[in-house]
PDB file of N, CA and C in Angstrom:
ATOM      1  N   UNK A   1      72.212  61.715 127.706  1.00  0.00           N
ATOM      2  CA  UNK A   1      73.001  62.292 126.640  1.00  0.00           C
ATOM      3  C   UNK A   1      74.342  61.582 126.523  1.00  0.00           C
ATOM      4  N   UNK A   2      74.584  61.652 125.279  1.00  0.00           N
ATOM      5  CA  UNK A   2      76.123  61.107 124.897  1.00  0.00           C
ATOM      6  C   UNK A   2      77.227  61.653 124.898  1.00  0.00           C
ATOM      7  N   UNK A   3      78.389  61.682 124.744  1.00  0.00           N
ATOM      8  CA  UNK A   3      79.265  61.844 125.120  1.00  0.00           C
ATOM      9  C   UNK A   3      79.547  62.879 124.057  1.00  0.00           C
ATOM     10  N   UNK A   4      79.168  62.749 122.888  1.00  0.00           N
ATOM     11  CA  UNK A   4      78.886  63.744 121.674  1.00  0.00           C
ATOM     12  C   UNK A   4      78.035  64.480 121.115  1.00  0.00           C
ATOM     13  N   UNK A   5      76.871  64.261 122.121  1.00  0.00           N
ATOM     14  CA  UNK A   5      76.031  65.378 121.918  1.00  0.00           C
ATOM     15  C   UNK A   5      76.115  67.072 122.286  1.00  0.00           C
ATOM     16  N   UNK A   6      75.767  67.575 120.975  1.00  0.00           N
ATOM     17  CA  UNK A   6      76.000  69.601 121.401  1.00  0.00           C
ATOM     18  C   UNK A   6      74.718  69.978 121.238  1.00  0.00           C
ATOM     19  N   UNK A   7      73.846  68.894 121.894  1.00  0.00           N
ATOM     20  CA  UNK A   7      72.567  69.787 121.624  1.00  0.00           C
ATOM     21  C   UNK A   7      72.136  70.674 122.937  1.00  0.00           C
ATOM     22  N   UNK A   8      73.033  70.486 123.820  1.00  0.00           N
ATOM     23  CA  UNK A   8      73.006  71.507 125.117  1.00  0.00           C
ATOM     24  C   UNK A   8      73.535  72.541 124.668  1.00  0.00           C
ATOM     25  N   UNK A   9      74.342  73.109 123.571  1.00  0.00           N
ATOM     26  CA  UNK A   9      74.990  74.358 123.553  1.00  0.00           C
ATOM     27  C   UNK A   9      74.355  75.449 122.997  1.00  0.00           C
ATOM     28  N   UNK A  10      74.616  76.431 123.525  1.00  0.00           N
ATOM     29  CA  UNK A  10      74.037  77.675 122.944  1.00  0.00           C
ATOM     30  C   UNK A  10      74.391  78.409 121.693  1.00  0.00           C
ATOM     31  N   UNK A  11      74.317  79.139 120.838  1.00  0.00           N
ATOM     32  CA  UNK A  11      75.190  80.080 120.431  1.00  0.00           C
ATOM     33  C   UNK A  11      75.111  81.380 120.524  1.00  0.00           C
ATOM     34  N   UNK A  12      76.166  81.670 120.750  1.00  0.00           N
ATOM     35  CA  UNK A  12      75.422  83.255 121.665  1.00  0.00           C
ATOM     36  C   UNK A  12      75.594  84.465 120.932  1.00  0.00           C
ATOM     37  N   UNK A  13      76.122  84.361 119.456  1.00  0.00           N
ATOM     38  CA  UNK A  13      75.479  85.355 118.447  1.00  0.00           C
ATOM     39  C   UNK A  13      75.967  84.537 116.876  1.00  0.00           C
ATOM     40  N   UNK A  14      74.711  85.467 116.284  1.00  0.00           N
ATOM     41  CA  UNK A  14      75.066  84.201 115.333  1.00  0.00           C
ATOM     42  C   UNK A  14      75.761  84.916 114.195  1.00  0.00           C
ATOM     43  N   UNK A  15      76.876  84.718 113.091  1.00  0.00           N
ATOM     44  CA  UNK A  15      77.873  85.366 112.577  1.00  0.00           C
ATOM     45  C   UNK A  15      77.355  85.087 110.912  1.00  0.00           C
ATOM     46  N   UNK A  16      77.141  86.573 110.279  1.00  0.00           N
ATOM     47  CA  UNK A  16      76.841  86.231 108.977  1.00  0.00           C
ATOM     48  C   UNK A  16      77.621  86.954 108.175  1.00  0.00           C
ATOM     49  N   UNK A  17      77.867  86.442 107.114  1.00  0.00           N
ATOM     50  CA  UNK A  17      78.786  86.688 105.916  1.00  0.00           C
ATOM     51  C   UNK A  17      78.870  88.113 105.260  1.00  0.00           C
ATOM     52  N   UNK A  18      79.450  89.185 105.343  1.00  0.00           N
ATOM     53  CA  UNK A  18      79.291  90.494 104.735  1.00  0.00           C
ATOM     54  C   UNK A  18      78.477  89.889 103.331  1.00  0.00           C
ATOM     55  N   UNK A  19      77.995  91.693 103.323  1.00  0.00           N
ATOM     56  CA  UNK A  19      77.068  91.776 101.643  1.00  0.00           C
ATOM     57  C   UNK A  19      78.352  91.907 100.412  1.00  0.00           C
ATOM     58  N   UNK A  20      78.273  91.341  99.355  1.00  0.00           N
ATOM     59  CA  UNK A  20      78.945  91.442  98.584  1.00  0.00           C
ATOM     60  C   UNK A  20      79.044  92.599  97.920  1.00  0.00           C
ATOM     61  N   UNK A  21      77.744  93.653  98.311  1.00  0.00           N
ATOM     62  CA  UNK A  21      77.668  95.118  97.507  1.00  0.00           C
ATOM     63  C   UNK A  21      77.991  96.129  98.652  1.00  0.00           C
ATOM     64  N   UNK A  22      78.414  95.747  99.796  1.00  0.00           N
ATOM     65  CA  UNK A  22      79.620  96.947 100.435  1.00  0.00           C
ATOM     66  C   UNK A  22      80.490  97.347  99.872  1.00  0.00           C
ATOM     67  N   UNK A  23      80.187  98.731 100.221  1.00  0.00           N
ATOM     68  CA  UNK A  23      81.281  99.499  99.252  1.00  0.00           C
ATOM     69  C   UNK A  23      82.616  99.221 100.218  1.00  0.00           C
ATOM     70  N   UNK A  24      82.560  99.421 101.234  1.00  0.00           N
ATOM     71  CA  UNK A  24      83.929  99.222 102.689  1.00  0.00           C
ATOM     72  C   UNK A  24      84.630  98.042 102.300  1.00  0.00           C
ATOM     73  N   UNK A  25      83.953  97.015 101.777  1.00  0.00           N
ATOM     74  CA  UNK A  25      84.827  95.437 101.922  1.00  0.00           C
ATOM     75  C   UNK A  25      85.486  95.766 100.233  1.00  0.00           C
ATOM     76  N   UNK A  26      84.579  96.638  99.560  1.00  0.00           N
ATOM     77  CA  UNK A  26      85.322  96.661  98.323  1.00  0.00           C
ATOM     78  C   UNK A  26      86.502  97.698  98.636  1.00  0.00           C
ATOM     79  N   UNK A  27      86.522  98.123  99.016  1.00  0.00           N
ATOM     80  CA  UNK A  27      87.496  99.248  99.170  1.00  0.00           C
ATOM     81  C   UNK A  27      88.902  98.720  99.940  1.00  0.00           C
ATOM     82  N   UNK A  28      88.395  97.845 100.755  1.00  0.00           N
ATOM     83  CA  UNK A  28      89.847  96.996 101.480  1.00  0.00           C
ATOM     84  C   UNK A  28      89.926  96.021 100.529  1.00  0.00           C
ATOM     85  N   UNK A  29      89.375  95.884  99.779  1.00  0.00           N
ATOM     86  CA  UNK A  29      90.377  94.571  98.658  1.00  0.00           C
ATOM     87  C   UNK A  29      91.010  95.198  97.715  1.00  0.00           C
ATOM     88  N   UNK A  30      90.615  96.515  97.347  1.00  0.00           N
ATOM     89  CA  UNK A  30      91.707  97.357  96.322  1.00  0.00           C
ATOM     90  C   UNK A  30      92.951  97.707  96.936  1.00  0.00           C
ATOM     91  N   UNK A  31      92.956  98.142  98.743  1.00  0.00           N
ATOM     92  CA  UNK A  31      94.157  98.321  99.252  1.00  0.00           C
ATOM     93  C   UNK A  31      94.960  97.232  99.466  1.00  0.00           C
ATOM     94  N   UNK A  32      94.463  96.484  99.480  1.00  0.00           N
ATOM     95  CA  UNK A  32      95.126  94.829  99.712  1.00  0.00           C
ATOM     96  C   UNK A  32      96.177  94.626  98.558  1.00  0.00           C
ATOM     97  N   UNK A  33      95.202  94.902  97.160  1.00  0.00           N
ATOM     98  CA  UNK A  33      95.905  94.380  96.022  1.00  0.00           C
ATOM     99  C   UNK A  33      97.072  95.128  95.888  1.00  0.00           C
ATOM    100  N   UNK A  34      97.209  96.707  96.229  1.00  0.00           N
ATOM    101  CA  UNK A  34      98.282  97.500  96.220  1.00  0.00           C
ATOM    102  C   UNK A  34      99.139  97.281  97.064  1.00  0.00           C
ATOM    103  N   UNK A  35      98.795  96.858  98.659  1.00  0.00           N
ATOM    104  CA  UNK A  35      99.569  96.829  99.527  1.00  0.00           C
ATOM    105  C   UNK A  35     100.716  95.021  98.731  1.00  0.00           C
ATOM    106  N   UNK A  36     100.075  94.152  98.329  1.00  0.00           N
ATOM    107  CA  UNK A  36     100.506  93.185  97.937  1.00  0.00           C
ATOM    108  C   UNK A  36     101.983  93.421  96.984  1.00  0.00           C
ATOM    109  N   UNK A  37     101.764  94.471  96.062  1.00  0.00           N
ATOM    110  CA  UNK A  37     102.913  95.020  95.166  1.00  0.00           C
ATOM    111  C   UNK A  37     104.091  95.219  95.662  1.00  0.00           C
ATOM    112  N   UNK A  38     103.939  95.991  97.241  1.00  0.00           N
ATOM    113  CA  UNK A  38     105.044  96.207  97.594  1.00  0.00           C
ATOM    114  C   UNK A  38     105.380  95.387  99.216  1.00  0.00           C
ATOM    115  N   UNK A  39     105.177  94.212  98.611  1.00  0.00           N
ATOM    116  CA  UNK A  39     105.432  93.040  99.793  1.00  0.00           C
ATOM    117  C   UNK A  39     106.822  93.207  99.833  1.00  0.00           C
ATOM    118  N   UNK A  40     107.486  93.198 101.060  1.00  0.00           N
ATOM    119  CA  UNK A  40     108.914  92.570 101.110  1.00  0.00           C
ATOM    120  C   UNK A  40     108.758  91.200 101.420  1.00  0.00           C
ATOM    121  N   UNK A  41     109.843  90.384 100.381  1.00  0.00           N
ATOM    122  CA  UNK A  41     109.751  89.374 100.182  1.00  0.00           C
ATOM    123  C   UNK A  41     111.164  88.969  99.744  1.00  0.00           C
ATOM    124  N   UNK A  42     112.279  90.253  99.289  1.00  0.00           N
ATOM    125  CA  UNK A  42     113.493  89.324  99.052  1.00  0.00           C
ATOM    126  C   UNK A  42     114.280  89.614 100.848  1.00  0.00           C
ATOM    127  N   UNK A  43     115.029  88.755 100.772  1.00  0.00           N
ATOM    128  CA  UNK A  43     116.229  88.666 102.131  1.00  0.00           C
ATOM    129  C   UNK A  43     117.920  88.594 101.773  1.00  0.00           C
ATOM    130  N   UNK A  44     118.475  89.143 102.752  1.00  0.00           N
ATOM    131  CA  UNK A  44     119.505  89.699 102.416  1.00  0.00           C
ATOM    132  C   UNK A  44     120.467  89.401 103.206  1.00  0.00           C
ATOM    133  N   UNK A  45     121.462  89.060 103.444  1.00  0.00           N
ATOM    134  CA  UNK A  45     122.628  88.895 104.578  1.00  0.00           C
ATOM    135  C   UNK A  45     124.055  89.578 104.800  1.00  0.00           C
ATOM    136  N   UNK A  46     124.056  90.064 105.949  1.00  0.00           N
ATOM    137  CA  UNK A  46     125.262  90.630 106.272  1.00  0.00           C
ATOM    138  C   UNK A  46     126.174  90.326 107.145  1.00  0.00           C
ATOM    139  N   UNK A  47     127.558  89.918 107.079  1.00  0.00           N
ATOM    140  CA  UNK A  47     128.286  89.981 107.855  1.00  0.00           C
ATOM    141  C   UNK A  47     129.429  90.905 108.815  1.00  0.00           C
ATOM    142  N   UNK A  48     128.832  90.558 109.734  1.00  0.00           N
ATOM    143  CA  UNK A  48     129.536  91.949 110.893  1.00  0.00           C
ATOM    144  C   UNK A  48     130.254  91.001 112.097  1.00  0.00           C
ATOM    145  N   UNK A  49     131.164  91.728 112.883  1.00  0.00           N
ATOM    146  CA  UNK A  49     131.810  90.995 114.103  1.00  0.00           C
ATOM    147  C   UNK A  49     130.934  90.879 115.025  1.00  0.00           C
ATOM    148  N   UNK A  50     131.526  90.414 116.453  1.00  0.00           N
ATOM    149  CA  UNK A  50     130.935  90.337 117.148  1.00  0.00           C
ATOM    150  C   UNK A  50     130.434  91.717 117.753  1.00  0.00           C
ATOM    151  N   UNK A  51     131.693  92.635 117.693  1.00  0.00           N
ATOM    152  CA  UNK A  51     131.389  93.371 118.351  1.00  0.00           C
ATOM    153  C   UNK A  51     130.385  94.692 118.132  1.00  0.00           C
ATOM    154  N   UNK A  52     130.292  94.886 116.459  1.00  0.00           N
ATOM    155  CA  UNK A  52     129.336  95.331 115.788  1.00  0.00           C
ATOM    156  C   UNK A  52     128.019  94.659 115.921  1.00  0.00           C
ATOM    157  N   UNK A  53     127.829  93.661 115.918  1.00  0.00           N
ATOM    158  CA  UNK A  53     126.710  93.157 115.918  1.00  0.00           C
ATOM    159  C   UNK A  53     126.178  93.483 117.497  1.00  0.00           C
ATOM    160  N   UNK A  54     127.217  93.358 118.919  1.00  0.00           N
ATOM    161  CA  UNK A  54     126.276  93.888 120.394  1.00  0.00           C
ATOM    162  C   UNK A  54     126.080  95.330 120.423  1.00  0.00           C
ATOM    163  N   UNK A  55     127.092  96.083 119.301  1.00  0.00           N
ATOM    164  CA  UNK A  55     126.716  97.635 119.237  1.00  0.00           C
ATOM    165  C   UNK A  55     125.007  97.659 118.761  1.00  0.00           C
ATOM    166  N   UNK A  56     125.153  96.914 117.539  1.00  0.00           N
ATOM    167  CA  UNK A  56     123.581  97.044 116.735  1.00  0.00           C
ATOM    168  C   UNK A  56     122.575  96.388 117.574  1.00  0.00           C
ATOM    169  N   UNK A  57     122.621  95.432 118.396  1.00  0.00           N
ATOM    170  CA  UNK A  57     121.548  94.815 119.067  1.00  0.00           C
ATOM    171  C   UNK A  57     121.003  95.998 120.320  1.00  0.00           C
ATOM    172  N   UNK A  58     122.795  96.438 120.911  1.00  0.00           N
ATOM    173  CA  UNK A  58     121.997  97.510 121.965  1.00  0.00           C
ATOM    174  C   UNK A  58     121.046  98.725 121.725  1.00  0.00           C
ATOM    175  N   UNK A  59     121.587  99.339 120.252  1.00  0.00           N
ATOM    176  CA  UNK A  59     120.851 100.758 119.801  1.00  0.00           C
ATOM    177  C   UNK A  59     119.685 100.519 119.251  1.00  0.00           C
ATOM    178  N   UNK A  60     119.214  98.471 118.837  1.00  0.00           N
ATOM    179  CA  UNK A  60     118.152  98.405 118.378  1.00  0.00           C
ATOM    180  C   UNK A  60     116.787  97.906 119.458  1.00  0.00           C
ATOM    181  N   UNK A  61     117.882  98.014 120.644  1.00  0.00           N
ATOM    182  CA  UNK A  61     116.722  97.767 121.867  1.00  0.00           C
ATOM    183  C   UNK A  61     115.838  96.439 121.766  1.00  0.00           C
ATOM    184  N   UNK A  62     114.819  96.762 121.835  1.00  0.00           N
ATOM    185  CA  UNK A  62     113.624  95.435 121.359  1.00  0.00           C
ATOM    186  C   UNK A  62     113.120  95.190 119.998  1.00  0.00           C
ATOM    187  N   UNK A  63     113.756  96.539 119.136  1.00  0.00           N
ATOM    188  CA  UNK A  63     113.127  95.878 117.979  1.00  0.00           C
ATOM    189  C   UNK A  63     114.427  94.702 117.423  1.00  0.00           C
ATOM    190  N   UNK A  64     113.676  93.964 116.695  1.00  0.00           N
ATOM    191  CA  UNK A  64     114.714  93.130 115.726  1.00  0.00           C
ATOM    192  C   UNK A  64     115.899  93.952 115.052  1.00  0.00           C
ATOM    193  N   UNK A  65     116.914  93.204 115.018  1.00  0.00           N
ATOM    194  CA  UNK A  65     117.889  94.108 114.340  1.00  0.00           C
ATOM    195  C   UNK A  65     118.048  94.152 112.858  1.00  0.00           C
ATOM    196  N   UNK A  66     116.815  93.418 112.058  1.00  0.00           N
ATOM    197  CA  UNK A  66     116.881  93.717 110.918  1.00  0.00           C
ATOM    198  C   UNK A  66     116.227  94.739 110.333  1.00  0.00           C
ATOM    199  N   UNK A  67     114.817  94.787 110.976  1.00  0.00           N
ATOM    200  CA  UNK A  67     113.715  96.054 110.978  1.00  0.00           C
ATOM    201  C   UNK A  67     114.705  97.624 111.281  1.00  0.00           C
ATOM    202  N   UNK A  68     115.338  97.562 112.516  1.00  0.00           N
ATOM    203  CA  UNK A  68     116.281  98.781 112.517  1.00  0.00           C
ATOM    204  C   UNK A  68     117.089  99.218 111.379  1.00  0.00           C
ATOM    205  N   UNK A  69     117.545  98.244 111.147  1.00  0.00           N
ATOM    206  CA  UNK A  69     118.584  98.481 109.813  1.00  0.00           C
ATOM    207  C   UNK A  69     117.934  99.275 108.869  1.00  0.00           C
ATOM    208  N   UNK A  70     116.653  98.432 108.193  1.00  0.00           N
ATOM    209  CA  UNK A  70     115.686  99.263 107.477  1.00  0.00           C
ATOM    210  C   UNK A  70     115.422 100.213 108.067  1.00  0.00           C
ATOM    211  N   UNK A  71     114.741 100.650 108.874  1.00  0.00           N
ATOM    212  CA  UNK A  71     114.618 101.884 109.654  1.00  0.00           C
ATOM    213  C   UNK A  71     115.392 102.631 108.997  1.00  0.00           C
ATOM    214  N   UNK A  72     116.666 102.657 109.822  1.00  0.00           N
ATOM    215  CA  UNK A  72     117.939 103.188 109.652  1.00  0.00           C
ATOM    216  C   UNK A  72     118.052 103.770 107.672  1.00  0.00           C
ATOM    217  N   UNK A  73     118.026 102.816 107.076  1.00  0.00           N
ATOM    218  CA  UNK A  73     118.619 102.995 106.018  1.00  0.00           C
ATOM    219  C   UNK A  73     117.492 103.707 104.881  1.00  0.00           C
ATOM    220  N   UNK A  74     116.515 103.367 105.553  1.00  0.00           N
ATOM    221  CA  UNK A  74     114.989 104.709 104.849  1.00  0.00           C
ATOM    222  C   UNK A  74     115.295 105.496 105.321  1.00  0.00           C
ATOM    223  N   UNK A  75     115.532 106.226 106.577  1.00  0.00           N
ATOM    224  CA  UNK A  75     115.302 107.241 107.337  1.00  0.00           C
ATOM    225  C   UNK A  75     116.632 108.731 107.032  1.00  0.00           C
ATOM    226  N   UNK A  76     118.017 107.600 107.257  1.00  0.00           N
ATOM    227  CA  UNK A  76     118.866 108.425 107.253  1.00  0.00           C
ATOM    228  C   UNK A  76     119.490 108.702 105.990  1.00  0.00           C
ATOM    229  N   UNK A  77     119.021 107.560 104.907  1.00  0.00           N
ATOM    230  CA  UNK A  77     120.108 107.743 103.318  1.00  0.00           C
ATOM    231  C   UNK A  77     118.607 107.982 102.227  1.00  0.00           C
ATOM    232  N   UNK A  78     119.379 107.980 101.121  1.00  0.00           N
ATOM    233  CA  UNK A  78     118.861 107.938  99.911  1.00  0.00           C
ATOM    234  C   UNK A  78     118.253 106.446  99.046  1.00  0.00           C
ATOM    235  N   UNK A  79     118.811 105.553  99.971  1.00  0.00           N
ATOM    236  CA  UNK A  79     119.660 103.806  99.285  1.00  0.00           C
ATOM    237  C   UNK A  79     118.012 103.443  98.452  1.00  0.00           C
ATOM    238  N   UNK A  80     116.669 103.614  99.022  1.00  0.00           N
ATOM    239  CA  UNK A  80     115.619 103.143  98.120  1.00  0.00           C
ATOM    240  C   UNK A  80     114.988 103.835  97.558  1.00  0.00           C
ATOM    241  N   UNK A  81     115.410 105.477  96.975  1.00  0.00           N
ATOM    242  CA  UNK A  81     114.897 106.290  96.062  1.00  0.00           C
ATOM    243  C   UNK A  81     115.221 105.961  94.957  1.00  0.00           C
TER     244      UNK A  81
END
């Protein structure tokens, strides 16, 4: 055998293409298309000191401190009604 031969390999299950008349695969492409509408996609910038900014990093723990913000600003105000 050569150095490029795969005729030793197995495949150990073989993977076929969903039916196009599932109702399930239709049903996740309608949520898709909705979920798509409300993509965040614009970005925004703020400037804060230093010392605001190690306040916000500590209370935001491990998450990112931009996700908190959002958090924050759905949770506690009115700002995206």
């Amino acid at each position: 055998m050569g150095k490029n031969d795969l005729s030793s390999l197995k495949i150990k299950q073989e993977k076929k293409l969903p039916d196009e008349t599932d109702i399930s695969l239709l049903e996740k492409k309608a949520e898709t298309k909705t979920a798509e509408v409300k993509k965040a996609d614009k970005v925004i910038s703020l400037r804060i000191s230093a010392s605001e900014y190690e306040t916000l990093k500590q209370k935001a723990g491990m998450v990112p401190i931009g996700r908190y913000l959002k958090h924050k600003l759905r949770e506690s105000t009115d700002v995206f009604e």
